[in-house]
C-alpha atoms as a PDB file:
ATOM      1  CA  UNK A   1      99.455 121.111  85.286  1.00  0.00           C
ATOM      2  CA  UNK A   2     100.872 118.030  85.773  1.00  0.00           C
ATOM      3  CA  UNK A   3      99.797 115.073  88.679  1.00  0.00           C
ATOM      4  CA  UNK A   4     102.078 112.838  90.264  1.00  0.00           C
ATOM      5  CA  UNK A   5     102.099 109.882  92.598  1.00  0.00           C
ATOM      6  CA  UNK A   6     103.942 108.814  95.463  1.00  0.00           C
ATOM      7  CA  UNK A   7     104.842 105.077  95.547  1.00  0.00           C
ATOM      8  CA  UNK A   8     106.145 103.521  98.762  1.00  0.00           C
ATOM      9  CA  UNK A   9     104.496  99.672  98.041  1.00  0.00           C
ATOM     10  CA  UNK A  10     104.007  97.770  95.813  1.00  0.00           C
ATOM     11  CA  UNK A  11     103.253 100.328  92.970  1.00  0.00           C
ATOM     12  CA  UNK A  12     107.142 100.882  93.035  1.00  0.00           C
ATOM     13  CA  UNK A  13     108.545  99.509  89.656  1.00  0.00           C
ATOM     14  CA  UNK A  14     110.562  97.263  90.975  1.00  0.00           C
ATOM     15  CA  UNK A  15     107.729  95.361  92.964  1.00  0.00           C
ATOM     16  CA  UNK A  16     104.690  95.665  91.155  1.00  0.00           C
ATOM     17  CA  UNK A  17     102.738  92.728  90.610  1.00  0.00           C
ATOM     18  CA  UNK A  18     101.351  91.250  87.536  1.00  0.00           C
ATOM     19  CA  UNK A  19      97.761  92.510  87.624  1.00  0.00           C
ATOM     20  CA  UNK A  20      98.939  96.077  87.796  1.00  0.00           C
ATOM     21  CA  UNK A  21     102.196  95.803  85.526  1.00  0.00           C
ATOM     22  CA  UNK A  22     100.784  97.351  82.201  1.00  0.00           C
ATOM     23  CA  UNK A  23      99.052 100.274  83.832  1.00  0.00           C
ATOM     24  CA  UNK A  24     102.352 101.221  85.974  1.00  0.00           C
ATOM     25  CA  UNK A  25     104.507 100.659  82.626  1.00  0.00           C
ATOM     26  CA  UNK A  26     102.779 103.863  81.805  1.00  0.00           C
ATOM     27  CA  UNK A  27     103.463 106.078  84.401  1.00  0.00           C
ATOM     28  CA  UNK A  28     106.531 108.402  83.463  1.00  0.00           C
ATOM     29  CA  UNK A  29     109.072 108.124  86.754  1.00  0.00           C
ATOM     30  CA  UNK A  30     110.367 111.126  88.110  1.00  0.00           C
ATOM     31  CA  UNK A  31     112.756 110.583  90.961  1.00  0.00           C
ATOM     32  CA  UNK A  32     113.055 109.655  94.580  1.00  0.00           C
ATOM     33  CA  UNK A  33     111.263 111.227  97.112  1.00  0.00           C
ATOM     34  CA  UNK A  34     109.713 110.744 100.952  1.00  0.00           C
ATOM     35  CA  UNK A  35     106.602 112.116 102.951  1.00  0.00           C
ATOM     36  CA  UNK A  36     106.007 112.252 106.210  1.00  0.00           C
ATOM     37  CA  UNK A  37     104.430 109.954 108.560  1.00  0.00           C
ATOM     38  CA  UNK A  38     104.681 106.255 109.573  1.00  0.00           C
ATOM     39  CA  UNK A  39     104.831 102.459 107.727  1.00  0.00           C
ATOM     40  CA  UNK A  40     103.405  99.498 108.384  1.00  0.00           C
ATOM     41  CA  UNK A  41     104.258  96.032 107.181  1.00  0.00           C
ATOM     42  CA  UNK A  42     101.075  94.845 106.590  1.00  0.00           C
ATOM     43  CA  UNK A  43     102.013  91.115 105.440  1.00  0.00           C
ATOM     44  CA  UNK A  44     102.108  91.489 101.760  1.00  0.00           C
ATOM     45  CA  UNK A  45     102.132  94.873 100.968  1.00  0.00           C
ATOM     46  CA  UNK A  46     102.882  97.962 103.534  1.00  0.00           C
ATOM     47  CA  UNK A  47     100.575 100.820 104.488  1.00  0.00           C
ATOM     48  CA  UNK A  48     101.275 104.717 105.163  1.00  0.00           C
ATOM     49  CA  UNK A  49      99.621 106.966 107.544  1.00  0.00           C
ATOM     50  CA  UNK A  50     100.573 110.609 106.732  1.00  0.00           C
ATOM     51  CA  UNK A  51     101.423 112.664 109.157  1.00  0.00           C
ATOM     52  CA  UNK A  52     102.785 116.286 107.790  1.00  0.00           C
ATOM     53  CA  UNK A  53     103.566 116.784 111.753  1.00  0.00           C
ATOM     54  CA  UNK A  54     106.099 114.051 111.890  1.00  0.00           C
ATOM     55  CA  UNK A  55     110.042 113.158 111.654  1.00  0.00           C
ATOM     56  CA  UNK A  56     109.643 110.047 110.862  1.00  0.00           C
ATOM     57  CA  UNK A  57     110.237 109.595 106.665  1.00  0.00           C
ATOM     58  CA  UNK A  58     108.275 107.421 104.346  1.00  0.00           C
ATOM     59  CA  UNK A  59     111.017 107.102 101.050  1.00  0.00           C
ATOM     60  CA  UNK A  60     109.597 106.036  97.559  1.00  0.00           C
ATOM     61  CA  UNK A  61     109.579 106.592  93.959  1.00  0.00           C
ATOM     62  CA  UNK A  62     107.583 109.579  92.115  1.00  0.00           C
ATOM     63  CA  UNK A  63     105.615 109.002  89.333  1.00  0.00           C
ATOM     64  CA  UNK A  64     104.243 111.802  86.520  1.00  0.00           C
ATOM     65  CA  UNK A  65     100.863 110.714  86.081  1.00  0.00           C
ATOM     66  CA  UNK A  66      99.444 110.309  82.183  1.00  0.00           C
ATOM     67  CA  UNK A  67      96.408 112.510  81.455  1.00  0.00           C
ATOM     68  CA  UNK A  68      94.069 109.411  81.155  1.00  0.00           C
ATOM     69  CA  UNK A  69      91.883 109.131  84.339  1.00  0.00           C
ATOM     70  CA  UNK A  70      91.022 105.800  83.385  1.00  0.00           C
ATOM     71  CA  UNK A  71      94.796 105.082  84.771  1.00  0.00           C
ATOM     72  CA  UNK A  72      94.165 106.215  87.925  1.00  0.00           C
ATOM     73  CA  UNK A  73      90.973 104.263  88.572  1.00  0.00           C
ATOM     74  CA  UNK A  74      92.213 101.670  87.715  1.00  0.00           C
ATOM     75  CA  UNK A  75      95.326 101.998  90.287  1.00  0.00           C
ATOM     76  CA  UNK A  76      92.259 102.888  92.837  1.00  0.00           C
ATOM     77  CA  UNK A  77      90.829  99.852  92.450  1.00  0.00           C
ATOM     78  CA  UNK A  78      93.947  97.912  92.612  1.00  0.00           C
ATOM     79  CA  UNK A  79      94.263 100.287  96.000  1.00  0.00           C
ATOM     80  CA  UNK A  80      90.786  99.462  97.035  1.00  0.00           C
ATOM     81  CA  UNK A  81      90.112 102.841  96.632  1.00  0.00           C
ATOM     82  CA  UNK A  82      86.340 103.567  96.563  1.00  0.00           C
ATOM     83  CA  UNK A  83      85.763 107.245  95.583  1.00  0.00           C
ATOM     84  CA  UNK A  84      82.146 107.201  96.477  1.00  0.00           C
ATOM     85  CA  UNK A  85      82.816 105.234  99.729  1.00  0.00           C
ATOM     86  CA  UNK A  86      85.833 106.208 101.183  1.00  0.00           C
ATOM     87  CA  UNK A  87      85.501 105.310 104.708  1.00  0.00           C
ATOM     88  CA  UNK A  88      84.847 101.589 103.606  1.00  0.00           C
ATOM     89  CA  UNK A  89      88.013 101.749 101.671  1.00  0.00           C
ATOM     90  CA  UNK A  90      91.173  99.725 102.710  1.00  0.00           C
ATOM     91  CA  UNK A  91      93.426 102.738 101.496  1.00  0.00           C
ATOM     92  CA  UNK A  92      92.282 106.199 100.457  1.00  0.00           C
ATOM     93  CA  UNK A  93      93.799 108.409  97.529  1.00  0.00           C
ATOM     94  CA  UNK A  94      94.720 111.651  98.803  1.00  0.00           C
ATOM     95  CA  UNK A  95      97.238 114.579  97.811  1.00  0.00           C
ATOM     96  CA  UNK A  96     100.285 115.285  99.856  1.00  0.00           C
ATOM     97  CA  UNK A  97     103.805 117.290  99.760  1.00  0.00           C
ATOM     98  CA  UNK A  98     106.481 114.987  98.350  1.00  0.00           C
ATOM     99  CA  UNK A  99     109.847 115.767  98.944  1.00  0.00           C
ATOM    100  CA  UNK A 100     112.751 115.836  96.878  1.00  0.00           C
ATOM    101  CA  UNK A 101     116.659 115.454  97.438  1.00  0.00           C
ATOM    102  CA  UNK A 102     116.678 118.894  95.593  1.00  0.00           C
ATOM    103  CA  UNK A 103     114.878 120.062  98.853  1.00  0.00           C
ATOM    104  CA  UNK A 104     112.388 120.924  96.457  1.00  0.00           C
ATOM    105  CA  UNK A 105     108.900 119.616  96.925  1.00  0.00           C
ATOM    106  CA  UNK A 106     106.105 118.868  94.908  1.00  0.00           C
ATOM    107  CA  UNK A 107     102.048 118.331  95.210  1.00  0.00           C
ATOM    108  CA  UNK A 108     100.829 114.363  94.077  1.00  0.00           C
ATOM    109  CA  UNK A 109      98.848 111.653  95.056  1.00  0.00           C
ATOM    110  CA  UNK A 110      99.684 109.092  97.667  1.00  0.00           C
ATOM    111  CA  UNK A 111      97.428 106.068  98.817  1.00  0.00           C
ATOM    112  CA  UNK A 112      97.267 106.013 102.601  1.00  0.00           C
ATOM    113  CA  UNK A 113      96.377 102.751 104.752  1.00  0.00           C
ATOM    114  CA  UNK A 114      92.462 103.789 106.089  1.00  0.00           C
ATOM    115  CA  UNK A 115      92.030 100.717 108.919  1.00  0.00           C
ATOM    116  CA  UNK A 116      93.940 100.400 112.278  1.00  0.00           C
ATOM    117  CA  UNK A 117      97.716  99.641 112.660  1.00  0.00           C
ATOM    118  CA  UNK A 118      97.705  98.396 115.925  1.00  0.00           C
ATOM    119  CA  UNK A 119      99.393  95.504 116.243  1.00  0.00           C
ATOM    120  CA  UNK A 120     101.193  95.969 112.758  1.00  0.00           C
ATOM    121  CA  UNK A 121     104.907  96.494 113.093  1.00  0.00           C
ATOM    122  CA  UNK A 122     106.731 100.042 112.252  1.00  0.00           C
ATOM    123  CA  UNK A 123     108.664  99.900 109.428  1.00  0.00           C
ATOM    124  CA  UNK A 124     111.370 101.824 111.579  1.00  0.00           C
ATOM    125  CA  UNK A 125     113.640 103.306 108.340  1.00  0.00           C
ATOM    126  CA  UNK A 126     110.591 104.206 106.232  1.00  0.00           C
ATOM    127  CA  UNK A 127     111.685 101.784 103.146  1.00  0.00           C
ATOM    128  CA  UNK A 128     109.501  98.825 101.761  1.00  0.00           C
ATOM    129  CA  UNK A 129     111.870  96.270 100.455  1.00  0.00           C
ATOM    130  CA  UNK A 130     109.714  92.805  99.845  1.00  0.00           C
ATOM    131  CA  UNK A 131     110.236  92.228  96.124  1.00  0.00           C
ATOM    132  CA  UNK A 132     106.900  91.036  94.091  1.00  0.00           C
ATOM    133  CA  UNK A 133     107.090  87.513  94.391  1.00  0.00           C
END
């Protein structure tokens, strides 16, 4: 069975930065996609808060992920993604329904923002554009 990922930040291929470069390079893209929920601009990088409930789209790219596990700890600690202490974790890894245009969806991983938004502006049309500088 094969696991994907959801990118909406800055694990999107076209503004990822140098410190996570070779391990995206290896994940296998797939297509466009959104979820559902809300996004933050968080300064430097945004943050999504699912919400399956919602009309509001999140739109990003989807990723096959390689077998290797060691990838995807690695993209959790880029992520700040502790396993083991998930509550202390800036985001948190979880699995989600990503759509397709098809109208198709699939099952895959997204990283959603785990501390408060208030204050943090809505990223009204769902779409992260800041370019890795």
């Amino acid at each position: 069975m094969k696991d994907y990922l959801f990118a909406y930040g800055t694990l999107a291929e076209d503004r990822v930065p140098l410190e996570i470069a070779s391990a995206v390079k290896r994940l296998k893209y797939v297509g466009d996609g959104f979820i559902f929920g809300r996004l933050y601009d968080l300064g430097d990088y945004p943050g999504a808060v699912l919400d399956a409930g919602a009309r509001r789209k999140i739109f990003g790219k989807i990723y096959e992920l390689p077998s290797d596990s060691k990838l995807l700890n690695r993209l959790d600690t880029y992520e700040e993604f502790d396993p083991e202490r998930p509550s202390k974790s800036l985001f948190v890894r979880k699995q989600t329904s990503i759509n397709r245009p098809n109208k198709k969806t699939v099952k895959g991983w997204v990283y959603e923002y785990n501390k408060g938004v208030r204050r943090r502006p809505l990223i009204e049309n769902g779409r992260y554009s800041k370019k890795a500088g």
